[in-house]
N, C-alpha and C. Protein backbone atom coordinates (compact mmCIF):
# COMPACT_ATOMS: atom_id res chain seq x y z
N UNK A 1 15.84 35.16 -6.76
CA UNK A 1 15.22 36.40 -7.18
C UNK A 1 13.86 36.09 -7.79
N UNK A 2 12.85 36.55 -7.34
CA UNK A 2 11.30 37.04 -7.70
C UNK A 2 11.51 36.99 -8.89
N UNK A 3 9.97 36.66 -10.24
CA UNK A 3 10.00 37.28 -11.71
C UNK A 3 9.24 38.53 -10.91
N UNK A 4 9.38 39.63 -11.82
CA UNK A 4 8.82 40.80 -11.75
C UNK A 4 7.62 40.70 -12.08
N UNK A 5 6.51 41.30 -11.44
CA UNK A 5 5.05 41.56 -11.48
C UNK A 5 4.67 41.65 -12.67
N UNK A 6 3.51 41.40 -13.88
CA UNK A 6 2.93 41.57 -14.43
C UNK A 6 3.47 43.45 -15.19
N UNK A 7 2.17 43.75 -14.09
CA UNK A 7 2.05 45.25 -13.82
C UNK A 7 3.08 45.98 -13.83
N UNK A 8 4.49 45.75 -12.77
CA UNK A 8 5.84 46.19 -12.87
C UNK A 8 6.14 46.30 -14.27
N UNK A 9 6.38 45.41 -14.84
CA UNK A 9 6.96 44.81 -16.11
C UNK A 9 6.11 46.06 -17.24
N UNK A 10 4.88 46.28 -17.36
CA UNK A 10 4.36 46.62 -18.21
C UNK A 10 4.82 48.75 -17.63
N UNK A 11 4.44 49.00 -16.49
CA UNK A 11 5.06 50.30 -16.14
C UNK A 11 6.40 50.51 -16.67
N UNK A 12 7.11 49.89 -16.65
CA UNK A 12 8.54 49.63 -16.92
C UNK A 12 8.87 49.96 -18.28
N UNK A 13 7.97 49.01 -18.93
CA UNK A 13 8.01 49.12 -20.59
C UNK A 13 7.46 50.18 -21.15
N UNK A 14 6.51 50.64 -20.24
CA UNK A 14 5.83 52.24 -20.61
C UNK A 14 6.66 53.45 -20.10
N UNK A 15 7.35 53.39 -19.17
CA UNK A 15 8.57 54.00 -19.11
C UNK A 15 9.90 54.61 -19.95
N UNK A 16 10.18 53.19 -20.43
CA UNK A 16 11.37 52.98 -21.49
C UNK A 16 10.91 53.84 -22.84
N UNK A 17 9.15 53.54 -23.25
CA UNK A 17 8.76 53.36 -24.31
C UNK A 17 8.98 55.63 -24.51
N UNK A 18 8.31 55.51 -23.74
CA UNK A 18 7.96 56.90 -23.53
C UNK A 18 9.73 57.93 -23.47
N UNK A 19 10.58 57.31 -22.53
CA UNK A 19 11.71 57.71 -22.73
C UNK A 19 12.35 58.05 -23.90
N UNK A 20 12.76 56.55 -24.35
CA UNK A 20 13.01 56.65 -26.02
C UNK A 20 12.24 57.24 -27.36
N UNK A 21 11.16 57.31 -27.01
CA UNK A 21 9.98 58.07 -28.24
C UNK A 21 10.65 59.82 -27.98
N UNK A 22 10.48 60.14 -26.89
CA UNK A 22 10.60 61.32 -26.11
C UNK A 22 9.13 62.49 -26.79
N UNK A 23 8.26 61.69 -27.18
CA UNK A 23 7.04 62.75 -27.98
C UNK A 23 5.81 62.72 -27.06
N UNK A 24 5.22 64.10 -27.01
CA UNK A 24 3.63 63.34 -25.94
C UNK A 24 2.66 62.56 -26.87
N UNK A 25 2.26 61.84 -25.77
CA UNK A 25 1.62 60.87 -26.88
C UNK A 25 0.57 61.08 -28.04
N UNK A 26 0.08 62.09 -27.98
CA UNK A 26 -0.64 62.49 -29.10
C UNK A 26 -0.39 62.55 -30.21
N UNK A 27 1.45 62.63 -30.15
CA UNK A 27 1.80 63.38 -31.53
C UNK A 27 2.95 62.24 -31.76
N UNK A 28 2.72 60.68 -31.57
CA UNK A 28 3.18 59.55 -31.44
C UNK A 28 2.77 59.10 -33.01
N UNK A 29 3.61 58.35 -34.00
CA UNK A 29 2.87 58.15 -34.98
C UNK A 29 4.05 56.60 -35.54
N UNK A 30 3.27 55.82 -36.24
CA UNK A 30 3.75 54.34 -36.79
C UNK A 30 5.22 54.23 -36.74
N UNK A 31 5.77 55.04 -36.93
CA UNK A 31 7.26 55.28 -37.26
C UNK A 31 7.95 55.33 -36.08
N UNK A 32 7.26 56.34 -35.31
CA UNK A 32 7.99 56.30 -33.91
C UNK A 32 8.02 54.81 -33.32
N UNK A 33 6.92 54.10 -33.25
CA UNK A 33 6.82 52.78 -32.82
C UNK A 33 7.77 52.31 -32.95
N UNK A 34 7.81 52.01 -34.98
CA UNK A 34 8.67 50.93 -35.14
C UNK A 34 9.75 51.13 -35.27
N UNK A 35 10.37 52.08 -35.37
CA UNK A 35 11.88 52.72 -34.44
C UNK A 35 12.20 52.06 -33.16
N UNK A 36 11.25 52.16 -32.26
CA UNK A 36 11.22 51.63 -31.16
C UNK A 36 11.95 50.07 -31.09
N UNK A 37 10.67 49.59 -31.74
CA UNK A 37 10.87 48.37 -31.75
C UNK A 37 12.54 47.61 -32.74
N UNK A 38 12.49 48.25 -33.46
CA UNK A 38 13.95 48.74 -34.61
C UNK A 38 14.93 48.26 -33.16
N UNK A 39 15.05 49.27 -32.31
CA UNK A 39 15.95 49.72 -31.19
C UNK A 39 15.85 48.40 -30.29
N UNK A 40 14.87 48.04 -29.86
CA UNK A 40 15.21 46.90 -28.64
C UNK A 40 15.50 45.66 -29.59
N UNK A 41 15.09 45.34 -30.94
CA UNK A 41 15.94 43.88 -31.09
C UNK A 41 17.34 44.73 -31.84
N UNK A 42 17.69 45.03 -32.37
CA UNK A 42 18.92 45.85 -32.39
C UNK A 42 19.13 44.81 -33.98
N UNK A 43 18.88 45.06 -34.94
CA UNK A 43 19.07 43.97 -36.37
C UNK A 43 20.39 44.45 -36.82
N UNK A 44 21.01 44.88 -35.92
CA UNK A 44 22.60 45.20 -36.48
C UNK A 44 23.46 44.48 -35.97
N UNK A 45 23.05 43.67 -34.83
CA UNK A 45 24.33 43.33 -34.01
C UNK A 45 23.48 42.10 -33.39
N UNK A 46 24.52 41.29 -32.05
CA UNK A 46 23.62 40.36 -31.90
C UNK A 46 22.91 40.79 -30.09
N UNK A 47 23.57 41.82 -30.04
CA UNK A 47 22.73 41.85 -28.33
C UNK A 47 21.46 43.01 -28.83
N UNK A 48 20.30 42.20 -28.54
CA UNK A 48 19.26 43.06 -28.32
C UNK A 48 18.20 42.13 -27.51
N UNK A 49 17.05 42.32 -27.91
CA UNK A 49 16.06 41.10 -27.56
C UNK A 49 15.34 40.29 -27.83
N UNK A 50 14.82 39.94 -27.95
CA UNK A 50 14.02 38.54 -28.52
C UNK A 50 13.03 39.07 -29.04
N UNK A 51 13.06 38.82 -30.56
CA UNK A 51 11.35 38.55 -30.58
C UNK A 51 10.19 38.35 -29.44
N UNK A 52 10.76 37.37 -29.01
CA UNK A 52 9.29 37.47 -28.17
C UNK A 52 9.10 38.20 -27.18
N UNK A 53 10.47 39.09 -26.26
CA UNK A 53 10.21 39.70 -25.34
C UNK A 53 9.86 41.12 -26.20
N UNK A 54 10.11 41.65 -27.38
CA UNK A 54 9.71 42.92 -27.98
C UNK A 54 8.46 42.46 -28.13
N UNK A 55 7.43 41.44 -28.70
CA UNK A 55 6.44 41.31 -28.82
C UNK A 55 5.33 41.46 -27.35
N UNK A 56 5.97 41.13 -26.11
CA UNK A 56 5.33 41.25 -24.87
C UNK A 56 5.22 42.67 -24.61
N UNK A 57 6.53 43.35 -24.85
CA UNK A 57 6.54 44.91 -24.82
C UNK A 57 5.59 45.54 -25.38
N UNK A 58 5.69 45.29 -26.84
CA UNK A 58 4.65 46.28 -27.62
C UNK A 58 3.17 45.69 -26.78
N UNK A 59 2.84 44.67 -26.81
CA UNK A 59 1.54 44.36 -26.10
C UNK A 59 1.11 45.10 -25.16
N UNK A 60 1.94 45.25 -24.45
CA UNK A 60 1.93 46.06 -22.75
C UNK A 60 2.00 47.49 -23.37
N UNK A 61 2.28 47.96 -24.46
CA UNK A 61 1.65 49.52 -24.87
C UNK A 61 0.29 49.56 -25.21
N UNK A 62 0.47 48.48 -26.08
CA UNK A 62 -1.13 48.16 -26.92
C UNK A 62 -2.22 48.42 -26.02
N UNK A 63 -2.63 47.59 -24.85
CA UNK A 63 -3.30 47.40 -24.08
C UNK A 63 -3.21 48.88 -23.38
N UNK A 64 -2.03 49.22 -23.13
CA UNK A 64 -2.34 50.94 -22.40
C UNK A 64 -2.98 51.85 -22.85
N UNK A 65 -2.67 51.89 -24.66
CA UNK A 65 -3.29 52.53 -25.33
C UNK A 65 -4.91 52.26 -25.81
N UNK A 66 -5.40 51.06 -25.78
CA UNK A 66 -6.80 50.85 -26.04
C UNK A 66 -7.49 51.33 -24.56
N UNK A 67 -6.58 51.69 -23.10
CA UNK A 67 -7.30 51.82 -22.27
C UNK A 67 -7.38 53.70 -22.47
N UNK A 68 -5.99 54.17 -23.29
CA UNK A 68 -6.03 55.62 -23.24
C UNK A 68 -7.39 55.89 -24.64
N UNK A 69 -7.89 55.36 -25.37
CA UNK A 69 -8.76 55.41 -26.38
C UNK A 69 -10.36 55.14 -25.40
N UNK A 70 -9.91 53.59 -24.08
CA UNK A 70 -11.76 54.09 -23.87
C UNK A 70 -11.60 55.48 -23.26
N UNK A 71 -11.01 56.02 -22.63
CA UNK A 71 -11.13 56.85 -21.61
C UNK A 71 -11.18 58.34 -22.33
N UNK A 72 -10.48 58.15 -23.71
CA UNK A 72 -10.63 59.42 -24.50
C UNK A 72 -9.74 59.99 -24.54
N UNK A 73 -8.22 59.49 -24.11
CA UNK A 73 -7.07 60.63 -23.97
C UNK A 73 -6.64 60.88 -25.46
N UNK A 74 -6.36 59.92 -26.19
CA UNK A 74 -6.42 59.74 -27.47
C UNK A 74 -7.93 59.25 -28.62
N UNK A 75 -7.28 59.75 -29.95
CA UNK A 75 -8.39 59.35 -30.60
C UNK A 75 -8.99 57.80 -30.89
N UNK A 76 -10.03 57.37 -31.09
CA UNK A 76 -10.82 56.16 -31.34
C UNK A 76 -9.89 55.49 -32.44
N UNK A 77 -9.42 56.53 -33.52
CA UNK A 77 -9.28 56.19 -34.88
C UNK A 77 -7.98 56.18 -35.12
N UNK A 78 -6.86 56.60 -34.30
CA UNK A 78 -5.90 56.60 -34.26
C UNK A 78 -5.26 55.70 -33.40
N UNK A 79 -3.59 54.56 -34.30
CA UNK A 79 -3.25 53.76 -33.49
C UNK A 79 -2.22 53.60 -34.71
N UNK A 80 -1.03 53.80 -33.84
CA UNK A 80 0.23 53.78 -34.11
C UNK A 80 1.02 52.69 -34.05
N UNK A 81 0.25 51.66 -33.22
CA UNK A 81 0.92 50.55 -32.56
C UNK A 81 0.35 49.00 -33.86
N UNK A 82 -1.04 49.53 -34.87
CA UNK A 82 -1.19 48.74 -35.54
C UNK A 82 -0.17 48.77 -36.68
N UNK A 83 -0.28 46.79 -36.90
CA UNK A 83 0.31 46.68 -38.06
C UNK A 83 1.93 46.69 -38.15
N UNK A 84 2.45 46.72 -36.68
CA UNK A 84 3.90 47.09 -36.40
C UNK A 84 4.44 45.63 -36.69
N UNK A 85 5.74 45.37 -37.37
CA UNK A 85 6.22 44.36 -37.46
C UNK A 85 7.47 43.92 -36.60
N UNK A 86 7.20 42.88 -35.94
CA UNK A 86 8.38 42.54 -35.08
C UNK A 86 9.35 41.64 -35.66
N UNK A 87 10.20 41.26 -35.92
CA UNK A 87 11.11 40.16 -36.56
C UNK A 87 12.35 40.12 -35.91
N UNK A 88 13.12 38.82 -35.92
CA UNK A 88 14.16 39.03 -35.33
C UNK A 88 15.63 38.82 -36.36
N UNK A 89 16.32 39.41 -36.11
CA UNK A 89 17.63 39.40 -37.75
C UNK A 89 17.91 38.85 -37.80
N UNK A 90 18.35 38.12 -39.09
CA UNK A 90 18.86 37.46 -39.87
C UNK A 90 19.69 37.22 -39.12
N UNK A 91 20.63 37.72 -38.68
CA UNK A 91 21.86 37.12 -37.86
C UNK A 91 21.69 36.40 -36.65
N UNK A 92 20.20 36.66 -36.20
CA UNK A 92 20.27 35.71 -34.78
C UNK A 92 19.26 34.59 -35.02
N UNK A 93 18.64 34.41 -36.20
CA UNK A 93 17.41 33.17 -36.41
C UNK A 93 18.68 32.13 -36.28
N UNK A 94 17.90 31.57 -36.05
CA UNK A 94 18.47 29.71 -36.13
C UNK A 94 17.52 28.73 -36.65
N UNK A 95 18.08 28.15 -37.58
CA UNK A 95 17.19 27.06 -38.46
C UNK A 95 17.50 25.81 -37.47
N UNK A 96 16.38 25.26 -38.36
CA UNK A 96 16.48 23.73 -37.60
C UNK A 96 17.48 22.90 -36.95
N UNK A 97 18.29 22.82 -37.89
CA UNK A 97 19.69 22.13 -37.34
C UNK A 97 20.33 22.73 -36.16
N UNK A 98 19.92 23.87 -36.37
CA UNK A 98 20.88 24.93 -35.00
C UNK A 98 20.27 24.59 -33.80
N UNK A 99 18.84 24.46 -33.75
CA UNK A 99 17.85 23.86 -32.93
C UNK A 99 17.88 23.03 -32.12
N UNK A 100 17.99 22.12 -33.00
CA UNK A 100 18.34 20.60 -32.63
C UNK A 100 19.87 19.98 -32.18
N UNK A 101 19.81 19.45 -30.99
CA UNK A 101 20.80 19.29 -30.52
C UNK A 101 20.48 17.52 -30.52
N UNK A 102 21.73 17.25 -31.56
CA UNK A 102 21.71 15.67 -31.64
C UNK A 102 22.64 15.08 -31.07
N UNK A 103 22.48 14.25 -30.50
CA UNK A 103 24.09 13.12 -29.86
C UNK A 103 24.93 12.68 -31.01
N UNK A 104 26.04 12.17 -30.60
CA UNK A 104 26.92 11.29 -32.03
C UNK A 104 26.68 10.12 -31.34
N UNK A 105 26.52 9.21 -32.30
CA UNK A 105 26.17 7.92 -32.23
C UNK A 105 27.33 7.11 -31.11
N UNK A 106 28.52 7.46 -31.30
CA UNK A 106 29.46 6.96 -29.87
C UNK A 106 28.69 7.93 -28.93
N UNK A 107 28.43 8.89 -28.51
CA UNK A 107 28.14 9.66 -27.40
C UNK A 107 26.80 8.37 -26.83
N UNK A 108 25.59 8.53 -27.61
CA UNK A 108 24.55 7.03 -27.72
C UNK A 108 24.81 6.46 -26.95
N UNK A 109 26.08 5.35 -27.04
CA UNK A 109 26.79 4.11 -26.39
C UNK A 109 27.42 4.52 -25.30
N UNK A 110 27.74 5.76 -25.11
CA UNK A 110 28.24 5.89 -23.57
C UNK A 110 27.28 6.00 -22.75
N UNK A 111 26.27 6.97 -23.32
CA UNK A 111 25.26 6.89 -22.46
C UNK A 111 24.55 6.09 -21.91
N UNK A 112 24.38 5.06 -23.19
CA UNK A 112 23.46 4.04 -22.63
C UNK A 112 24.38 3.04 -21.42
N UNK A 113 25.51 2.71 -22.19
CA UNK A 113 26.52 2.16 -20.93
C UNK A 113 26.87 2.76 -19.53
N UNK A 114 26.87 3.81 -19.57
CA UNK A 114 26.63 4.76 -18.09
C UNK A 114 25.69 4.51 -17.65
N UNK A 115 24.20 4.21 -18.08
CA UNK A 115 22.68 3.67 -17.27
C UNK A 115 23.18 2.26 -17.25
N UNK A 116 23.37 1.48 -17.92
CA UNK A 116 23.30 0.07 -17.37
C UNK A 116 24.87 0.18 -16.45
N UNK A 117 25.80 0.51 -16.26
CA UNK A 117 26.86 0.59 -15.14
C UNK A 117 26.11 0.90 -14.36
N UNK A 118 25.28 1.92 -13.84
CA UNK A 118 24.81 2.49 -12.68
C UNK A 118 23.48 1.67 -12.60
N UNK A 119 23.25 0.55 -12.84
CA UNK A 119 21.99 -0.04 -12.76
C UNK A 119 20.70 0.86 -12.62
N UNK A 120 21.00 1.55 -14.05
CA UNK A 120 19.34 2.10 -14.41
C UNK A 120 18.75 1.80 -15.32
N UNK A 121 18.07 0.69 -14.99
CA UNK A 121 17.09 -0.26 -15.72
C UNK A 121 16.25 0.45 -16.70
N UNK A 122 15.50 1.47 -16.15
CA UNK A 122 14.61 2.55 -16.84
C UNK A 122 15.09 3.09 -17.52
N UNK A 123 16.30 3.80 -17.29
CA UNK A 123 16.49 4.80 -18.63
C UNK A 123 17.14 3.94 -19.85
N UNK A 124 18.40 2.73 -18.69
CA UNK A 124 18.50 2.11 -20.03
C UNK A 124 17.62 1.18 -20.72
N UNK A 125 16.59 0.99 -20.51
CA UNK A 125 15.66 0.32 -21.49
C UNK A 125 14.94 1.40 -22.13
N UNK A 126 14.58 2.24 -21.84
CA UNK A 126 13.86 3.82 -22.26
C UNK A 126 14.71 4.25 -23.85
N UNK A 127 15.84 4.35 -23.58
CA UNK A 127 17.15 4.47 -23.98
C UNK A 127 17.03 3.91 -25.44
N UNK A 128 17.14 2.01 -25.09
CA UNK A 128 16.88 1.52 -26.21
C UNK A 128 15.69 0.84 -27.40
N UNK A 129 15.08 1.25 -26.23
CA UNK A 129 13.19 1.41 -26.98
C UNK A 129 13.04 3.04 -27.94
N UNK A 130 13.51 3.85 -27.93
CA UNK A 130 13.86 5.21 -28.35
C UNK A 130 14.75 4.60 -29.67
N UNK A 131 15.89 3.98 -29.44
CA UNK A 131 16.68 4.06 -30.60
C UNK A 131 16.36 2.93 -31.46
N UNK A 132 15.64 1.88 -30.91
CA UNK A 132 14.79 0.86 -32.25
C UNK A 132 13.98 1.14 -32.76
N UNK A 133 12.91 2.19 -31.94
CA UNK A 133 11.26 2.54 -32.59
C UNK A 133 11.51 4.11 -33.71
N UNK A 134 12.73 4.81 -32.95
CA UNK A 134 12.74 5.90 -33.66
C UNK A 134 11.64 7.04 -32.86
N UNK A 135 11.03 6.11 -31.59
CA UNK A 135 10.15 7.51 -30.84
C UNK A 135 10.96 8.44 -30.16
N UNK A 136 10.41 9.44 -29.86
CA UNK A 136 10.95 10.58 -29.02
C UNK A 136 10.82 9.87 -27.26
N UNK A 137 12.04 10.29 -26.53
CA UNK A 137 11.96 9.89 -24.93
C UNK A 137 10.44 10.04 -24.65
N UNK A 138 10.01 11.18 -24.94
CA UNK A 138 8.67 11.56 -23.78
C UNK A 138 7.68 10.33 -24.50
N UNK A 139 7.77 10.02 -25.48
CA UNK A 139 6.48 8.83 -26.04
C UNK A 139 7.18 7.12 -25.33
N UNK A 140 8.27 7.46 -25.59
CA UNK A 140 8.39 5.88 -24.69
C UNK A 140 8.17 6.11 -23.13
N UNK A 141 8.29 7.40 -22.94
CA UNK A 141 8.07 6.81 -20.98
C UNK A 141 6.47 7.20 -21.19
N UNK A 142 5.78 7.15 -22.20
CA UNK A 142 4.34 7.47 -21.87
C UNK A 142 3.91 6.30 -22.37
N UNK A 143 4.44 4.96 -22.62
CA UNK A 143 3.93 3.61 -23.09
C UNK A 143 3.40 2.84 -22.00
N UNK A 144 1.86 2.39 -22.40
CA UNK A 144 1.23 1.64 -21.24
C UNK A 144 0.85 0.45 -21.77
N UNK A 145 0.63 -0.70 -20.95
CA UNK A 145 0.05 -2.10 -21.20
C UNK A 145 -0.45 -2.00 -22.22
N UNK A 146 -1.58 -1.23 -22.15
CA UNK A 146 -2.96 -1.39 -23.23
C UNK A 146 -2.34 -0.90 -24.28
N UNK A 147 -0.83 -0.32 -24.57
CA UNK A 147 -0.61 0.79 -25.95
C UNK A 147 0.24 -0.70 -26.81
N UNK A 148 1.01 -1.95 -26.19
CA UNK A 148 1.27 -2.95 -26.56
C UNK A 148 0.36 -4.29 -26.94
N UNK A 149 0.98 -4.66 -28.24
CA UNK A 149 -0.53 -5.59 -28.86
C UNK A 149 0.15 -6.71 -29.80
N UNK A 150 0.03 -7.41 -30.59
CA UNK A 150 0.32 -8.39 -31.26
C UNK A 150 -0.70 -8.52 -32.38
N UNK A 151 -0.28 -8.11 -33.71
CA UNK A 151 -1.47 -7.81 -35.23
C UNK A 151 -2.01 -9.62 -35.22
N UNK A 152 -3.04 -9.81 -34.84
CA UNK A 152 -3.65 -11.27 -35.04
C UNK A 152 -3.73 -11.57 -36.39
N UNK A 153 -3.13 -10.69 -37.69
CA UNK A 153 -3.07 -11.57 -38.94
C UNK A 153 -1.54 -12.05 -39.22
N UNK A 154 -0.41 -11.08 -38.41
CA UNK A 154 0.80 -11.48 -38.85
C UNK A 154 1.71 -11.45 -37.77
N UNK A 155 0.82 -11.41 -36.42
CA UNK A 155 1.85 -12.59 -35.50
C UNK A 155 3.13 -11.31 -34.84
N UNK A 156 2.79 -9.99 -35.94
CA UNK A 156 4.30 -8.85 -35.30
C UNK A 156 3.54 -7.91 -34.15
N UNK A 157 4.30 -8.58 -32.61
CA UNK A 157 4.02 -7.39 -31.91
C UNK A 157 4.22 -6.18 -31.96
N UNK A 158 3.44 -4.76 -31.97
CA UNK A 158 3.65 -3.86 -31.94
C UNK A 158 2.96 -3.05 -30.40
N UNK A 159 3.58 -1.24 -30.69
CA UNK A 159 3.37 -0.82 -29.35
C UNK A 159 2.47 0.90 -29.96
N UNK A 160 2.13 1.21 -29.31
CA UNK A 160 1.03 2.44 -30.26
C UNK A 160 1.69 3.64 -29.15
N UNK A 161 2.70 4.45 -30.40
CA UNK A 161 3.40 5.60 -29.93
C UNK A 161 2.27 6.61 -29.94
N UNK A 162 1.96 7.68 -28.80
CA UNK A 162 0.93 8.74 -28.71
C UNK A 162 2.00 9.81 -28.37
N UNK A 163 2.57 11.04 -29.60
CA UNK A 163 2.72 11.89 -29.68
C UNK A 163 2.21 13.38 -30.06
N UNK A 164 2.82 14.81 -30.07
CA UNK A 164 2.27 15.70 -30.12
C UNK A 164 1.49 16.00 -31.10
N UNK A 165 1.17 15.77 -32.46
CA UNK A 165 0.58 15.37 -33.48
C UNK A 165 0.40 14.48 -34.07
N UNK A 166 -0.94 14.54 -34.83
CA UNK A 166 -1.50 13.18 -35.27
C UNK A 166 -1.27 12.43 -35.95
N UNK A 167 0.17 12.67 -36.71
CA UNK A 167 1.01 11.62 -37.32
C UNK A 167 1.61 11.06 -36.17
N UNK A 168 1.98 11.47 -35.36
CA UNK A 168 2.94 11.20 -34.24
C UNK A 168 2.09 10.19 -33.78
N UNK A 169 0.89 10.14 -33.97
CA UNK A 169 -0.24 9.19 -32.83
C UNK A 169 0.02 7.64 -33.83
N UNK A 170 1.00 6.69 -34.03
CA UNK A 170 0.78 5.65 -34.73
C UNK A 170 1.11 4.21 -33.58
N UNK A 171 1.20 3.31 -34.95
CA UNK A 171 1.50 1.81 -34.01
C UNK A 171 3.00 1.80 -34.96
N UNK A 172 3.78 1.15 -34.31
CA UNK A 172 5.06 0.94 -34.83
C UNK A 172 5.32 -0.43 -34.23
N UNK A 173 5.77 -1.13 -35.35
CA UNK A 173 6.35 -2.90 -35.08
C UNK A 173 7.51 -2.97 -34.08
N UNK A 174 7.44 -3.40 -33.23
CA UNK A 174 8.97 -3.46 -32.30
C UNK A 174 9.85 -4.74 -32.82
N UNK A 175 10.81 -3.99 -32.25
CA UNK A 175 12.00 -4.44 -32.97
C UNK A 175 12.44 -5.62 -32.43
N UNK A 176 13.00 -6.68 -32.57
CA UNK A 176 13.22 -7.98 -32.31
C UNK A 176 14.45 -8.09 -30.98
N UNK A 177 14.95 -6.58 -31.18
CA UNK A 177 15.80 -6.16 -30.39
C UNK A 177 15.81 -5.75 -29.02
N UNK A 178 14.38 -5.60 -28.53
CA UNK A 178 14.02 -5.06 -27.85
C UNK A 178 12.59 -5.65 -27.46
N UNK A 179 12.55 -6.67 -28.20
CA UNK A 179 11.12 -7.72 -27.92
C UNK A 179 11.03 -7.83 -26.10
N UNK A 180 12.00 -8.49 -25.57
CA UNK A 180 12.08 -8.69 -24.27
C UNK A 180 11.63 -7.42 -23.16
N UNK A 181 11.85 -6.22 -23.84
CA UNK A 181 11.61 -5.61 -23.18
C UNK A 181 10.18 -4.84 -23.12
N UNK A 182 9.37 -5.32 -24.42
CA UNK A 182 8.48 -4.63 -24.87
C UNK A 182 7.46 -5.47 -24.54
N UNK A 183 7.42 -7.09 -25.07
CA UNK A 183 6.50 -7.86 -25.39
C UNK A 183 6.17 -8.12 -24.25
N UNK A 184 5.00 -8.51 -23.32
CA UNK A 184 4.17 -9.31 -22.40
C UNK A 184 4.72 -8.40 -20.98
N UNK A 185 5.11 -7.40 -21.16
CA UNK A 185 5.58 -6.22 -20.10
C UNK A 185 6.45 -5.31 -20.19
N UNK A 186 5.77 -4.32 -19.54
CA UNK A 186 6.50 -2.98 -19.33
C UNK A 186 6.75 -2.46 -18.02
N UNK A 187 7.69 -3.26 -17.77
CA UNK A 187 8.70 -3.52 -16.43
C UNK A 187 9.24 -2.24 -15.84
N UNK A 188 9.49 -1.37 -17.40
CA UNK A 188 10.63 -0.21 -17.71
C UNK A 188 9.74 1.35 -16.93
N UNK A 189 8.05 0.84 -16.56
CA UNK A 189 7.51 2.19 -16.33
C UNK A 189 7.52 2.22 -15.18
């Protein structure tokens, strides 16, 4: 199945919007909005919609309405749609932990033993370059020659992790554990 058109999508939402308001638009005011918006994430229960798809919605009015303001259908000075707050309830946020989906440390060891059974060199060295350095997967499969080095005052090879922020951008000492796989090649890319 197709995503739906842009354009579709926004008729659609001007449809609904207009349905549920049931007012002509002139006589449309802040309240009606955020009723609206009240109604599609639904803060009572858990089926409604996302933040972000109510936020695409109201947009796709927004934009109708700054085109009904050049054209003059409505007033310059009037806008119902500012200042509307979208949020999603308390009952459906998820904090961090909920987020994050961590392995258990036996789960770890199967995995990694399932890549080396199936002779996968890559992931299982990927695997355990991840669990000595403490980098994220996507920074170890983005490790190149030039990112591996050896500190000429103290002799500890290290490898220079480049992640999504600029803490993330460091050098980290490799682990003695994983020397073979790190030091004088990266076999694993």
């Amino acid at each position: 199945m197709s995503k739906p058109h842009p354009l579709d999508q926004a008729v659609s939402t001007l449809k609904q919007f207009d349905k549920t308001v049931g007012k002509p638009i002139e006589k449309i005011e802040s309240k009606d909005v955020q009723e609206w918006i009240d109604g599609l994430i639904n803060a009572e229960g858990d089926a409604g919609l996302s933040s972000r798809t109510v936020v695409r919605k109201l947009g796709e009015i927004k934009n109708y309405w700054r085109w009904l303001q050049s054209h003059q259908f409505v007033p310059e000075d009037q806008n119902p749609f500012a200042g509307r707050r979208v949020r999603q309830p308390a009952s459906r946020r998820k904090n961090k932990d909920e987020l994050r989906q961590r392995f258990r440390p036996e789960d770890v060891v199967l995995l990694l033993a399932a890549a080396e059974a199936h002779s996968d060199t890559a992931l299982a060295a990927a695997m355990r370059i991840a669990a000595y350095s403490g980098a994220r997967i996507e920074g170890v499969a983005q490790i190149r020659n030039v990112d591996i080095g050896i500190d000429p005052d103290t002799k500890v090879p290290f490898m220079r992790m480049v992640d999504k922020t600029t803490a993330g951008d460091r050098f980290v000492p490799v682990h003695p554990k994983i020397s073979d796989l790190i030091v004088g090649a990266t076999c694993f890319l």
